[in-house]
Protein backbone atom coordinates (compact mmCIF):
# COMPACT_ATOMS: atom_id res chain seq x y z
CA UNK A 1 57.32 5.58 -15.44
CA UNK A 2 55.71 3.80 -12.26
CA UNK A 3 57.89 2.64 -9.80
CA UNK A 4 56.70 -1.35 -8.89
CA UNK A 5 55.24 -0.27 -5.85
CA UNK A 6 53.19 2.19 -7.92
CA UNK A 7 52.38 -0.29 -10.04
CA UNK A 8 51.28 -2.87 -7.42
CA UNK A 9 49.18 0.16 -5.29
CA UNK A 10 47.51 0.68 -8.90
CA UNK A 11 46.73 -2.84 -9.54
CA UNK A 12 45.33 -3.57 -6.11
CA UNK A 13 42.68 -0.65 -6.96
CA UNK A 14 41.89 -2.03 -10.09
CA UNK A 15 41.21 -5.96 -9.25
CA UNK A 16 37.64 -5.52 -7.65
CA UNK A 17 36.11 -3.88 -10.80
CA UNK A 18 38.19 -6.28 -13.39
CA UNK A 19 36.86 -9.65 -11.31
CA UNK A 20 33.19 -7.55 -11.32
CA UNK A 21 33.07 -6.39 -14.91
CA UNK A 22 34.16 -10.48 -15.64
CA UNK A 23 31.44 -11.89 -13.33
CA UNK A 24 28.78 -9.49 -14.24
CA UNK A 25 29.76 -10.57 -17.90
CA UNK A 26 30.71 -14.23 -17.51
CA UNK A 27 29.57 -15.46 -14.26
CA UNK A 28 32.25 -18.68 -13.33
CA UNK A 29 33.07 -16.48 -9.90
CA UNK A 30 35.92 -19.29 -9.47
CA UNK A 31 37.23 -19.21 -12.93
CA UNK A 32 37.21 -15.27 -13.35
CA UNK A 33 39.38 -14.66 -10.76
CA UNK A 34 41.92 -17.00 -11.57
CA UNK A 35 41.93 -15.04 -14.68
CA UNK A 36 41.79 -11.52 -13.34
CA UNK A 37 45.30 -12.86 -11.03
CA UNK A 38 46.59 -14.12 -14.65
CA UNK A 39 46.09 -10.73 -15.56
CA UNK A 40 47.68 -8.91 -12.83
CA UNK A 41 51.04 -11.20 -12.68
CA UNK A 42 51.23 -10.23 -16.79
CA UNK A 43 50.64 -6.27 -15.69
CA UNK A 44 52.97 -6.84 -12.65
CA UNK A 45 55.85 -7.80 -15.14
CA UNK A 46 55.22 -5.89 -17.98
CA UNK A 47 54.34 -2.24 -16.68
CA UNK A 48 57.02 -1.38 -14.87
CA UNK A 49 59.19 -1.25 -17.67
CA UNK A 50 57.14 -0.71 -20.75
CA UNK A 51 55.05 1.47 -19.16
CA UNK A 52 51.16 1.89 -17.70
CA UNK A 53 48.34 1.73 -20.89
CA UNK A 54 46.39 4.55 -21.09
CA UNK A 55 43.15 2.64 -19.36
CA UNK A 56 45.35 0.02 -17.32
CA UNK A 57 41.67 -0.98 -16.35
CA UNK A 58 40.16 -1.72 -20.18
CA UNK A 59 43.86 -3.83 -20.48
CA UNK A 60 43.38 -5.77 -17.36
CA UNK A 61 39.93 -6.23 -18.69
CA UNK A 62 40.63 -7.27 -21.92
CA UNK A 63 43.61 -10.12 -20.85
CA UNK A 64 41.19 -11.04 -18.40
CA UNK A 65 38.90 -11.79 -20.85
CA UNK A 66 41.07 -13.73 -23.01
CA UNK A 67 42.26 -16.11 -20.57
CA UNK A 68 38.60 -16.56 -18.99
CA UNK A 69 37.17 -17.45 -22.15
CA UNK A 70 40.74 -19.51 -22.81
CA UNK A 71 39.72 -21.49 -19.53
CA UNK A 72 35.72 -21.87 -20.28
CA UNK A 73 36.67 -23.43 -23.52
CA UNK A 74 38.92 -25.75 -21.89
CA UNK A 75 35.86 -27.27 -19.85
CA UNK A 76 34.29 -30.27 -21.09
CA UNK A 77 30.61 -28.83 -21.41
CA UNK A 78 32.02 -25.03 -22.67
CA UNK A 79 29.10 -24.70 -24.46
CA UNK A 80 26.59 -24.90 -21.91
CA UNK A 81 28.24 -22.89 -20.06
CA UNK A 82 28.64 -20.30 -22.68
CA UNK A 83 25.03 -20.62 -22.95
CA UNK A 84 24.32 -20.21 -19.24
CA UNK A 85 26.30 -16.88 -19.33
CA UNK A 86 24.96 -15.16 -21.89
CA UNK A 87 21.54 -16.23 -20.76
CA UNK A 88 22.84 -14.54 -17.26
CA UNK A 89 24.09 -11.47 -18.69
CA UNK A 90 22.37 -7.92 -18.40
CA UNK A 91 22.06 -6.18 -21.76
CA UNK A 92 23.90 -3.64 -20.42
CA UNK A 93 27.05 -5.68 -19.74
CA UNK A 94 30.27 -3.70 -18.82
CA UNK A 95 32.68 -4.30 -21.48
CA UNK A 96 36.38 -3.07 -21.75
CA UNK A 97 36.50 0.62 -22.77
CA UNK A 98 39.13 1.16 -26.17
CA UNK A 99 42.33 2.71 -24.91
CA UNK A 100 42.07 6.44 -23.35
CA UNK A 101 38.50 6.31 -23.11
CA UNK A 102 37.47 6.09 -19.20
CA UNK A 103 33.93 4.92 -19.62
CA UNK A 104 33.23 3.56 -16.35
CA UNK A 105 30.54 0.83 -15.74
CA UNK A 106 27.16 1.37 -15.46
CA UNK A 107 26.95 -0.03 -12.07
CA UNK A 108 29.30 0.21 -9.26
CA UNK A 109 31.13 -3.72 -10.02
CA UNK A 110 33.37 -2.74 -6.71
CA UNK A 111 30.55 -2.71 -4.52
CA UNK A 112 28.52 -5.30 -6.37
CA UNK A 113 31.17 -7.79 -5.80
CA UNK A 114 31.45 -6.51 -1.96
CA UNK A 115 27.76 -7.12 -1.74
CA UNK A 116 28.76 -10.90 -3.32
CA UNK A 117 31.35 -11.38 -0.81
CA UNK A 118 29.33 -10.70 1.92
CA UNK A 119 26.41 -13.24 0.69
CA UNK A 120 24.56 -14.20 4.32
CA UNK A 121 24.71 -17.80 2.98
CA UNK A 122 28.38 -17.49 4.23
CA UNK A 123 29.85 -17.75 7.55
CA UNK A 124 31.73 -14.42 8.81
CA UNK A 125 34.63 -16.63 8.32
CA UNK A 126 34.43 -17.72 5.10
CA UNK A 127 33.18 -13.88 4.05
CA UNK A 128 36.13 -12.31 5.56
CA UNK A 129 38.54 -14.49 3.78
CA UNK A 130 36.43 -13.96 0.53
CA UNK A 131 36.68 -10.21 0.97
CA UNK A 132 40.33 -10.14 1.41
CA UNK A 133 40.95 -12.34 -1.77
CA UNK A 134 38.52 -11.00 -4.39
CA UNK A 135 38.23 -7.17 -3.07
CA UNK A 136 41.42 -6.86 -0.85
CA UNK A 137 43.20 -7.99 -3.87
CA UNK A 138 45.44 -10.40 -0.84
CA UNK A 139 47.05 -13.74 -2.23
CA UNK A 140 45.91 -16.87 -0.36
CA UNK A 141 48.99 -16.67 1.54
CA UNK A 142 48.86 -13.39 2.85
CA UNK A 143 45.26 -13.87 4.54
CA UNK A 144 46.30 -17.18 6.00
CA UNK A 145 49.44 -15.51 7.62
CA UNK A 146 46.86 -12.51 8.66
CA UNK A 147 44.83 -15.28 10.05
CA UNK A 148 47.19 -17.14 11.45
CA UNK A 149 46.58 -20.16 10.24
CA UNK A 150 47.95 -23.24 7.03
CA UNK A 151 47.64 -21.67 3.76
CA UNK A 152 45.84 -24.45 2.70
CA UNK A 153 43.23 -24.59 5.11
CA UNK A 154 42.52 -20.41 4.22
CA UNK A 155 42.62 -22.33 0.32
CA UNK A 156 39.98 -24.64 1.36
CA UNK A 157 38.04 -22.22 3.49
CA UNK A 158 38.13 -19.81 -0.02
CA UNK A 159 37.53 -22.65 -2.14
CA UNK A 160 34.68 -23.76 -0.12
CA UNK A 161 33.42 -19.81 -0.20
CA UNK A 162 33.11 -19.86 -3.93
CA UNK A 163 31.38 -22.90 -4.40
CA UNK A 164 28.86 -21.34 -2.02
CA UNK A 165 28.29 -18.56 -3.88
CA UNK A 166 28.09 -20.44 -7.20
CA UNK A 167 25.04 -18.99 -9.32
CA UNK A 168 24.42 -16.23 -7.17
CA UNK A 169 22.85 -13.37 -9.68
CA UNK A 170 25.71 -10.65 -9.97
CA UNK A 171 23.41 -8.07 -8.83
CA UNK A 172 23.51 -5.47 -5.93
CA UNK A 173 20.57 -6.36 -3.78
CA UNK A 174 17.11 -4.69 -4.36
CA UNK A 175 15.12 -2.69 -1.57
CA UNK A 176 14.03 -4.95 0.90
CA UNK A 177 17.28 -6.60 1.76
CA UNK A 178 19.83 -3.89 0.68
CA UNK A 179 20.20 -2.35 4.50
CA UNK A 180 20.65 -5.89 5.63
CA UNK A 181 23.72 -6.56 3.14
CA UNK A 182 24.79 -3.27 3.32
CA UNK A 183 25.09 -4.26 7.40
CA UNK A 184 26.80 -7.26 6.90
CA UNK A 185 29.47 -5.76 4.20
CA UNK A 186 30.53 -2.94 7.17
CA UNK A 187 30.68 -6.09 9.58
CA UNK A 188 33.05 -7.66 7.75
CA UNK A 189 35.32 -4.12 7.11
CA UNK A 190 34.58 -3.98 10.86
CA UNK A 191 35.66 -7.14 11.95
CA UNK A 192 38.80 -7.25 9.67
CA UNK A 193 39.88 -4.01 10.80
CA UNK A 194 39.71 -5.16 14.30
CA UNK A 195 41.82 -7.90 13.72
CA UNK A 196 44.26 -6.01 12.04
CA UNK A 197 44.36 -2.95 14.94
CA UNK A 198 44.84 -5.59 17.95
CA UNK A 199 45.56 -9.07 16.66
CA UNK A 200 43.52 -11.96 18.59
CA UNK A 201 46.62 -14.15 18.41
CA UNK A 202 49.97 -14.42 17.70
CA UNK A 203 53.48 -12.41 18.98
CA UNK A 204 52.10 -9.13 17.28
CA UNK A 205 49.73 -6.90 18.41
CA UNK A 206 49.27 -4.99 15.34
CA UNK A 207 48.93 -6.24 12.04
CA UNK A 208 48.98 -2.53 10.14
CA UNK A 209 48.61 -4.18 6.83
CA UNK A 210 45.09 -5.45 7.70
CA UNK A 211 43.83 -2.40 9.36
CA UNK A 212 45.37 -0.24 6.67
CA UNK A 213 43.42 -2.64 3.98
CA UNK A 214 40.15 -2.62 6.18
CA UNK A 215 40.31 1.65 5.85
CA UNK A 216 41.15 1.31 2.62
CA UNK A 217 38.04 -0.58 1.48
CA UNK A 218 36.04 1.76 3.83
CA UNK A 219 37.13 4.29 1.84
CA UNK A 220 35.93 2.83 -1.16
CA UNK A 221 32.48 2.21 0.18
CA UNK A 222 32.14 5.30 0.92
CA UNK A 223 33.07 7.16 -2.31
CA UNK A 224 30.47 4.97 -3.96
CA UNK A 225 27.74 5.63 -1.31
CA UNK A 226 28.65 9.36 -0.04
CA UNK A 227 25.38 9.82 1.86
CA UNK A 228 25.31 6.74 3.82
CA UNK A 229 25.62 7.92 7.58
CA UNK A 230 26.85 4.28 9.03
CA UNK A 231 29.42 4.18 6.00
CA UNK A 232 30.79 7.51 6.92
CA UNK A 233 30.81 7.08 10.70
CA UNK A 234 32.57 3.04 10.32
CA UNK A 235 35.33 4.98 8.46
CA UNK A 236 35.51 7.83 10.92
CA UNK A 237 35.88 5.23 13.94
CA UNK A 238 38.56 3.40 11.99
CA UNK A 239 40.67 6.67 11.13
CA UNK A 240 40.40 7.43 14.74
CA UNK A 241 41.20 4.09 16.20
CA UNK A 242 44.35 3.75 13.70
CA UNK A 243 45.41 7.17 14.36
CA UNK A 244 46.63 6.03 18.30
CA UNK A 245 48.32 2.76 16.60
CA UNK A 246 52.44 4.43 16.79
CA UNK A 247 51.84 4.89 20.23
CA UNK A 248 49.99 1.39 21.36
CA UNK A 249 53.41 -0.57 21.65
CA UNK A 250 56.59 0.16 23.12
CA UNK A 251 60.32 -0.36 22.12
CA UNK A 252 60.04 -4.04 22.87
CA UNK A 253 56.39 -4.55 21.24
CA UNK A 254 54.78 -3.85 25.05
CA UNK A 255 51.56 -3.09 24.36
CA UNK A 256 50.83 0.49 26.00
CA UNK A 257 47.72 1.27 27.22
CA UNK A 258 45.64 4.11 26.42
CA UNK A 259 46.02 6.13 29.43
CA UNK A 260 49.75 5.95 29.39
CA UNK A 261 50.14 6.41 25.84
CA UNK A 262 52.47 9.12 24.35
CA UNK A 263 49.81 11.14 22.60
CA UNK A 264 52.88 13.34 20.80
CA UNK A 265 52.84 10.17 18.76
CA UNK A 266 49.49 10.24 17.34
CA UNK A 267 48.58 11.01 13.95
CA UNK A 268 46.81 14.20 14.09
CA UNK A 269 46.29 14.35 10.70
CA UNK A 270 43.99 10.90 10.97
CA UNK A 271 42.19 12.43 13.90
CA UNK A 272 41.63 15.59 11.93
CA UNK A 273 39.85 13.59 9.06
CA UNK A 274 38.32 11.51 11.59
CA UNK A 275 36.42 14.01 13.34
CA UNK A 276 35.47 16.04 10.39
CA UNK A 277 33.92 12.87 9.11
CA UNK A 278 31.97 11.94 12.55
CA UNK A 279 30.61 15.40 12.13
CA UNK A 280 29.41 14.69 8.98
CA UNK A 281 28.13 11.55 9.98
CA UNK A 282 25.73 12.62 12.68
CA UNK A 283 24.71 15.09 10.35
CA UNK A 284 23.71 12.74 7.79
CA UNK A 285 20.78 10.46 9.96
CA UNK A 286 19.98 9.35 13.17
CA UNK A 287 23.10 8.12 15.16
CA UNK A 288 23.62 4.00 14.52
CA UNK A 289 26.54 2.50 16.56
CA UNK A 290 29.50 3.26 13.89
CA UNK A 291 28.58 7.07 14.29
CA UNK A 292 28.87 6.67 18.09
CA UNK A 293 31.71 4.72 18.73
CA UNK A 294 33.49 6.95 16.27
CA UNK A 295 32.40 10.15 18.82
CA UNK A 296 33.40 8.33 22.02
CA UNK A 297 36.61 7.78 19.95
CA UNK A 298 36.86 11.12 19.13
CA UNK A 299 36.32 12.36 22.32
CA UNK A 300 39.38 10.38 23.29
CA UNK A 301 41.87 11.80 20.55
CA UNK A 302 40.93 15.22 21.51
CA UNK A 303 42.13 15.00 24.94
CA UNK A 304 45.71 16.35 25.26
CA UNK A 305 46.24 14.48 28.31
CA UNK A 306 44.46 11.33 29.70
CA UNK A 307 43.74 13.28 32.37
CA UNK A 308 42.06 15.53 30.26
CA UNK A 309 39.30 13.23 29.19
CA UNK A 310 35.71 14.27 28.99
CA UNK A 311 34.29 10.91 30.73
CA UNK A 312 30.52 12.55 31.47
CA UNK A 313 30.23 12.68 27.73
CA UNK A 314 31.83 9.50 27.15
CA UNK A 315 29.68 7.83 29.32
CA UNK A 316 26.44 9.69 28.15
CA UNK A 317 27.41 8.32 24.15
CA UNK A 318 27.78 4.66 25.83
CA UNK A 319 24.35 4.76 27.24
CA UNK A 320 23.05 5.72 24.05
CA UNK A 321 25.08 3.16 22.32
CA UNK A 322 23.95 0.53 24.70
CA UNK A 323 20.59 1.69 24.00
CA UNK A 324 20.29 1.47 20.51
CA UNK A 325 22.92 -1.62 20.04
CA UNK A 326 22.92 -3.76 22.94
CA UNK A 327 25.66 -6.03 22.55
CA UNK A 328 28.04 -7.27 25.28
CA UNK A 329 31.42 -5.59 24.45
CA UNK A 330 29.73 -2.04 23.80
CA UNK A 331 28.33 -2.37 27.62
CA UNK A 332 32.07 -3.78 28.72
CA UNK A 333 32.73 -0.06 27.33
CA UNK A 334 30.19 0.98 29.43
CA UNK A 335 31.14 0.14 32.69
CA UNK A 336 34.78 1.11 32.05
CA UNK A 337 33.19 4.88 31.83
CA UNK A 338 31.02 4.24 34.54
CA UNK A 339 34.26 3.94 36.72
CA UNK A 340 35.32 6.64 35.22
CA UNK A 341 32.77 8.92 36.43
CA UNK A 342 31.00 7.21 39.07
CA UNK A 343 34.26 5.49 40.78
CA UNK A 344 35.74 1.65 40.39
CA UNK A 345 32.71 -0.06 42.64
CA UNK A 346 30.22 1.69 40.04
CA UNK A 347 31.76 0.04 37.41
CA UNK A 348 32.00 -3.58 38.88
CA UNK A 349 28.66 -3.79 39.70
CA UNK A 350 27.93 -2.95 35.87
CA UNK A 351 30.79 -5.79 34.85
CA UNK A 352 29.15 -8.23 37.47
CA UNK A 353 25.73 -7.92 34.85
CA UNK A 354 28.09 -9.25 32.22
CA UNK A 355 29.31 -12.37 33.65
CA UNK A 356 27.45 -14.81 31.62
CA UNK A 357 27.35 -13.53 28.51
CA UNK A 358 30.93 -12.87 28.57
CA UNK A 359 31.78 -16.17 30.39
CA UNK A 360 35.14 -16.94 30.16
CA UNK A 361 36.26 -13.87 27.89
CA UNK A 362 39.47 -12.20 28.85
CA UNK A 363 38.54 -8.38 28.11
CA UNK A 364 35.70 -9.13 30.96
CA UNK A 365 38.52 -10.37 33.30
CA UNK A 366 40.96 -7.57 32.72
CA UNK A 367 38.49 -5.27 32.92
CA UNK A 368 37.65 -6.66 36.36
CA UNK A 369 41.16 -6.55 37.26
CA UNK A 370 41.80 -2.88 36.41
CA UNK A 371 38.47 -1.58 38.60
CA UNK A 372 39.91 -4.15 41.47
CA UNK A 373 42.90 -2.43 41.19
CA UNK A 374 41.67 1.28 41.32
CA UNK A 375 39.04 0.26 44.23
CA UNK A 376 42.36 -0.86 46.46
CA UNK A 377 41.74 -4.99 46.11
CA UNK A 378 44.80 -5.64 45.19
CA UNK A 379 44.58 -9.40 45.84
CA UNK A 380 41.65 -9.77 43.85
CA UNK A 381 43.09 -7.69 41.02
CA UNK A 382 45.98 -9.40 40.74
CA UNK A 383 43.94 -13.14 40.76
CA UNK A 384 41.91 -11.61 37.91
CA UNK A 385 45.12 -9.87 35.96
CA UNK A 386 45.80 -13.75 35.94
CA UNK A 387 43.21 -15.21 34.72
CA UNK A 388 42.49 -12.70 31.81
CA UNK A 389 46.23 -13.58 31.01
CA UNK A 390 46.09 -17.59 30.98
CA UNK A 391 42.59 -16.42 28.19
CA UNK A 392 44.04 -14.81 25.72
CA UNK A 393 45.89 -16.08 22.74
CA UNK A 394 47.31 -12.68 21.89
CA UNK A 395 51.33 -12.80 23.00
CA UNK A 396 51.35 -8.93 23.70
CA UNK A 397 48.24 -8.68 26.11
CA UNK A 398 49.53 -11.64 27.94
CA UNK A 399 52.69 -10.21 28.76
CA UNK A 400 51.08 -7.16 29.58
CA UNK A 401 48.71 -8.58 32.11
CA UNK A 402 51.27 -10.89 33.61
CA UNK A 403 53.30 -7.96 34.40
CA UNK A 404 50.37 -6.18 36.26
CA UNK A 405 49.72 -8.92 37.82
CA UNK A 406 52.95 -9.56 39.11
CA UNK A 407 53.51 -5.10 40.08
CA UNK A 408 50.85 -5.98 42.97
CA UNK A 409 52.63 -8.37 44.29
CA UNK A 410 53.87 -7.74 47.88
């Protein structure tokens, strides 16, 4: 017998591939998934105590089912619809395996329905939000409180989502776009990992529920698409990230940073799967930017001390990243190892070339502050520990730069 947490865990895995066997089938993206979270309230009450079916997936599929078609027959032109969908449907159209028999579907629906999620006619807004709900398996609720922001404003920003997406074939792309969605799918993990490692608002730092549901889904990706080399390296770089996430925050909720971290409080066992996995990943293709960040990452966790940091090599896998993916925060990276190896004026020289395309953004400024510091302008730095303070929304940061502001004080 399943404990409820069991149950829930087992639920969660199942929801992408119930809502993607129901829109492959039925199409009504809207309508399905109200069905599919009919379906997992019934197996939320019911399995706990009478027990987990032998295919839990076939049963969610089959209650699913019945309610969708319950609701399609409710609306006032059911048969055109009816008519529309089984026009839409493949002949091959997943349908609920009897009992004990773990047919799976012909296609992957998991990453199909990623792939729908992730449509480019959506804003990355609206495609993280639509990730969390219909993959994630996250109520409404819990993404607006991730997001920090009215649960009915995330309900209209979902809403709005669907009806976007309305008619969309239920297809994985084909050939000549596939690398493109493929991109924008990983973006999305990417982003909602981020968010989830250090928050960009709000009195937490670290919101371990979304960064543990971004790795999750990473992890999913990649046991459908094994060979994929940017797959394999986004996971690695999240594993590795997450693994230094005990020791980011003090007893208070301080946020710690990297250099003065206590690494006896990092999960080695992350790191471990991390680095066996960026080792894979170079090995799989030419090095993209998820496959390098996750080896400058690595090269991080390895060090016993911060002292012990092998900055020529950190620096050498920035200039590489820079080369192949130009894009302003990689080169804020950049210039931080720059300082690192060439000394603090090095570095601001190579954060002046980023003023205006990081106008106004308070990573830039506390970057600034930290090379003013270490170069002995201590007036300066403390101006510019200010200013990257009054930027951000993020409670924890602010402190945090406050307070070095206010240590170089006379």
């Amino acid at each position: 017998m399943l404990t409820a947490t069991e149950v829930e865990d087992l639920l969660r895995l199942h929801a992408p591939q119930v809502l993607g066997a129901l829109v492959r089938r039925y199409g009504h993206f809207d309508l399905a998934e109200d069905a599919v979270q009919e379906a997992l309230l019934a197996a939320a009450r019911q399995w706990p105590e009478g027990g987990v079916p032998d295919n839990p997936r076939g049963w969610l599929i089959r209650v699913a089912s019945r309610r969708l078609t319950d609701l399609l027959r409710s609306e006032e032109a059911r048969r055109r619809r009816e008519e529309a969908a089984d026009r839409l449907a493949p002949r091959d159209a997943f349908t609920a395996p009897p009992p004990g028999e773990g047919r799976a579907p012909s296609e992957d629906d998991t990453l199909t329905l990623l792939f729908l999620c992730c449509h480019p006619g959506l804003s990355p807004a609206a495609q993280i939000a639509l990730t969390l709900r219909a993959v994630g398996g996250l109520t409404t609720a819990e993404i607006a409180r991730a997001h920090l922001v009215p649960e009915a404003t995330m309900a209209q920003r979902i809403s709005r989502a669907k009806q976007r997406i309305r008619g969309v074939p239920f297809r994985q792309p084909g050939p000549e776009d596939r690398d493109d969605r493929l991109a924008a799918v990983l973006q999305v993990l990417y982003l909602i990992f981020n968010e989830g490692y250090t928050a960009t608002s709000g009195r937490e730092l670290h919101r371990a529920d979304l960064a543990a549901e971004a790795i999750r889904l990473a992890r999913a990706v990649r046991r459908l698409l094994p060979q994929e080399a940017q797959v394999t390296g986004l996971l690695a770089l999240m594993l590795l990230t997450d693994a230094r996430s005990a020791a980011r925050t003090g007893p208070h909720g301080e946020l710690v940073p990297l250099d003065e971290q206590d690494r006896t409080r990092w999960d080695r066992a992350a790191i471990a799967e991390g680095t066996a996995l960026v080792e894979e990943a170079l090995a799989q293709g030419p090095a993209g930017p998820y496959q390098l960040q996750a080896a400058i990452a690595a090269l991080h966790d390895e060090a016993p001390r911060a002292a012990d940091t092998d900055w020529p090599q950190i620096l050498a896998l920035y200039d590489l990243l820079v080369a192949r993916a130009p894009e302003p925060m990689a080169e804020l990276g950049r210039a931080v190892a720059t300082a690192m190896v060439h000394g603090p004026r090095a570095g601001l020289a190579e954060v002046a070339r980023l003023e205006d395309r990081l106008s106004g953004n308070h990573r830039l400024d506390a970057v600034r502050a930290h090379l003013l510091e270490r170069a002995g302008d201590l007036d300066e730095a403390e101006a510019a520990y200010r200013t990257a303070a009054s930027r951000t929304l993020s409670i924890p940061e602010a402190r945090y730069l406050q307070a070095r502001a206010a240590r170089l004080r006379p």
